[in-house]
Protein backbone atom coordinates (compact mmCIF):
# COMPACT_ATOMS: atom_id res chain seq x y z
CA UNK A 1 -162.18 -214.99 -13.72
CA UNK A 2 -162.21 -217.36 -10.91
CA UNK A 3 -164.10 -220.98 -11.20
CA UNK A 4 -167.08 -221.06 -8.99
CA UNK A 5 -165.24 -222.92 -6.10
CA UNK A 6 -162.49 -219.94 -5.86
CA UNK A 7 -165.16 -217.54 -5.68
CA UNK A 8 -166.89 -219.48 -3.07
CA UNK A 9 -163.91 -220.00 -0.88
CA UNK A 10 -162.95 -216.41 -1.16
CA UNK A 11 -166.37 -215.95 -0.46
CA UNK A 12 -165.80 -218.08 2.59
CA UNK A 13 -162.91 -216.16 3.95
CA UNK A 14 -163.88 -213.13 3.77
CA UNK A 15 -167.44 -214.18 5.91
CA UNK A 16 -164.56 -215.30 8.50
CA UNK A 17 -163.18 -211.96 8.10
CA UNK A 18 -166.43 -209.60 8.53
CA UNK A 19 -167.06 -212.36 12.01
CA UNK A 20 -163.62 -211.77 13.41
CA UNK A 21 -164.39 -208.08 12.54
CA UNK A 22 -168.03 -207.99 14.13
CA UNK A 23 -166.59 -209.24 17.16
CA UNK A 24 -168.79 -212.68 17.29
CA UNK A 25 -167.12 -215.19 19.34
CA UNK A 26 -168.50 -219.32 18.99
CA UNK A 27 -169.18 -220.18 21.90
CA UNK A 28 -167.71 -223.34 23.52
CA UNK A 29 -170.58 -225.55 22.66
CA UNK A 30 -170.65 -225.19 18.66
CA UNK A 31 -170.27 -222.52 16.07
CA UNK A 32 -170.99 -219.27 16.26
CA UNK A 33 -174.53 -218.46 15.38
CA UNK A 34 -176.25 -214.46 14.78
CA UNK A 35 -180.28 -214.88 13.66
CA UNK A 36 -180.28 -211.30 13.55
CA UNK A 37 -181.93 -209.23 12.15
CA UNK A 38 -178.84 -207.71 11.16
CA UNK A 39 -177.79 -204.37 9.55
CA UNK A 40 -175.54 -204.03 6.67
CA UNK A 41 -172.77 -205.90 5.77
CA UNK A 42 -173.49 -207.80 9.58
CA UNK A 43 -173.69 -211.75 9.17
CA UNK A 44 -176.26 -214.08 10.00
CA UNK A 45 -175.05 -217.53 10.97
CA UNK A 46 -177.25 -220.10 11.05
CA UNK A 47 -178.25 -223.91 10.27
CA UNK A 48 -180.39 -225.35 7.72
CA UNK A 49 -180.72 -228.59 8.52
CA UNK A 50 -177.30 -229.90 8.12
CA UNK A 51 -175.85 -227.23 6.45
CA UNK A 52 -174.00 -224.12 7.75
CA UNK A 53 -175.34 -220.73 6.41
CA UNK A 54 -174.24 -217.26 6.63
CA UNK A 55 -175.57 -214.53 4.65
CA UNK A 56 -175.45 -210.63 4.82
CA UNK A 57 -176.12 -207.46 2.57
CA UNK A 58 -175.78 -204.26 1.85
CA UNK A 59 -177.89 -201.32 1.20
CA UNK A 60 -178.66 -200.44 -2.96
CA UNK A 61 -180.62 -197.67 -3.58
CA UNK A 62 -183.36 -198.91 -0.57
CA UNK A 63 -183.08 -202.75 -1.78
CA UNK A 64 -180.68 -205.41 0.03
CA UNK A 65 -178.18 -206.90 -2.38
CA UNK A 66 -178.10 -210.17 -0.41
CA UNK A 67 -175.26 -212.20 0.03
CA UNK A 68 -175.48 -216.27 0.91
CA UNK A 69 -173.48 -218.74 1.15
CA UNK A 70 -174.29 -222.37 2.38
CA UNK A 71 -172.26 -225.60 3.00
CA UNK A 72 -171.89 -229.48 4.93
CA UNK A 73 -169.41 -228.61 8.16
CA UNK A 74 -168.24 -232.69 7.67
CA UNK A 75 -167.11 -231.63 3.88
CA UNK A 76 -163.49 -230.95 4.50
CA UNK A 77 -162.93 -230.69 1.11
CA UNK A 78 -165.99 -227.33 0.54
CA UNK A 79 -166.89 -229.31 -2.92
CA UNK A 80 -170.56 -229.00 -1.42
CA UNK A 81 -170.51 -225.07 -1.23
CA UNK A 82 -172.74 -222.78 -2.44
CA UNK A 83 -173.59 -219.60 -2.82
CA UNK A 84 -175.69 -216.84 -4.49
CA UNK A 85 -176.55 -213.52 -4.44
CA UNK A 86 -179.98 -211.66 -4.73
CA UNK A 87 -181.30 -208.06 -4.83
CA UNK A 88 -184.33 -207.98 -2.62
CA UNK A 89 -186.91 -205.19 -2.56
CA UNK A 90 -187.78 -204.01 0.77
CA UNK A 91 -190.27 -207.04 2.48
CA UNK A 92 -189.29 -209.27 -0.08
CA UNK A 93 -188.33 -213.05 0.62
CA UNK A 94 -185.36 -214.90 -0.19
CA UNK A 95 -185.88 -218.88 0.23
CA UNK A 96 -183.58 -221.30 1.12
CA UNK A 97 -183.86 -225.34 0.89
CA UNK A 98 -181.76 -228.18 1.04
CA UNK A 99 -181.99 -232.01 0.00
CA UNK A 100 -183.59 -232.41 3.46
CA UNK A 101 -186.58 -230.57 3.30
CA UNK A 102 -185.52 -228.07 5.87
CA UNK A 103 -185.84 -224.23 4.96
CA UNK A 104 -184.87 -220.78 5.23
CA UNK A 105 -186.58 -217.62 5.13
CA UNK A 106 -184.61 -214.15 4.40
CA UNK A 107 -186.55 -211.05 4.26
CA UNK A 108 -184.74 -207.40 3.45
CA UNK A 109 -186.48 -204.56 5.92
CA UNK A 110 -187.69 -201.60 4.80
CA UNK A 111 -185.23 -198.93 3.19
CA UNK A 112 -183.10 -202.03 3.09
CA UNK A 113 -183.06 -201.54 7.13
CA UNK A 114 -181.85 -204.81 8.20
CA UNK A 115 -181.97 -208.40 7.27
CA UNK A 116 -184.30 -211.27 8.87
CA UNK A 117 -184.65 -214.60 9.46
CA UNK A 118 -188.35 -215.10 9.15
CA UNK A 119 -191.01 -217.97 10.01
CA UNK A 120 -193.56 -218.44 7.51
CA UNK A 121 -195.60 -220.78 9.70
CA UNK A 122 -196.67 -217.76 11.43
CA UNK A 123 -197.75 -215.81 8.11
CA UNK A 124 -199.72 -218.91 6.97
CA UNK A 125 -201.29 -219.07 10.32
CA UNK A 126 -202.02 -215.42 10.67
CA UNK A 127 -203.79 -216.07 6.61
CA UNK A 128 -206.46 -219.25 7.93
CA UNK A 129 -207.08 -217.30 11.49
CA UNK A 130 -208.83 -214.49 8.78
C-alpha cells in the first residue's frame, strides 16, 4: 500500500496523462483550464481560489464514481495535495471548499451523463424568486 502522498502524486500523473491524452493544450497565458461538463474519464481543470483542481469520473452502474484532486501551484514540494473520491447519484452534488472561503460545485448528470461545474447562487435565487 502506498502512503497517501504516493497515491496522490500518482494520482497527479496520471491527470497529466488523461490531459496530454485529451488533447488540452494551456494556453500561453496560464494553465490549462476545461469547466466542462465533461464525459467520462474527461478532466475538468479549474481554480478554487488558490488552489488548482482537476477532477473526472467514470460511469458505475448510472452513478459517477468521481475523482478529485486539489492542490497550491506555489507548493513545489505537493505536501498540500489532496484528493478524494465520491460515488454520486445522478443530480447529486459534490462540494468543494478551501481555507479561503471559495467553493466548488460538482454535480454527476443523469445516467452518469457527464460531469458539471455548477453555481448554486442561481439555485438559491431560482428558490426566493418562488
Amino acid at each position: 500500500m502506498f502512503p497517501l502522498t504516493r497515491s496522490l502524486s500518482l494520482a497527479a500523473a496520471s491527470a497529466v496523462l488523461a490531459l496530454t491524452a485529451a488533447g488540452i493544450t494551456a494556453r500561453a497565458d496560464g494553465p490549462a483550464q476545461n469547466l466542462g461538463p465533461v464525459g467520462p474519464r474527461a478532466p475538468i481543470l479549474t481554480w478554487v481560489g488558490s488552489k488548482r483542481v482537476i477532477a473526472f469520473y467514470w460511469p458505475d452502474s448510472g452513478n459517477c464514481a468521481v475523482h478529485v484532486v486539489v492542490w497550491d501551484p506555489t507548493d513545489v514540494n505537493a505536501e498540500s495535495t489532496a484528493g478524494f473520491q465520491a460515488t454520486l447519484i445522478p443530480r447529486q452534488m459534490a462540494h468543494i471548499e478551501t481555507a479561503e472561503n471559495k467553493s466548488l460545485y460538482l454535480q454527476c448528470g443523469d445516467n452518469a451523463e457527464y460531469l458539471a461545474i455548477v453555481n448554486t447562487a442561481e439555485f438559491v435565487t431560482a428558490d426566493v424568486a418562488k
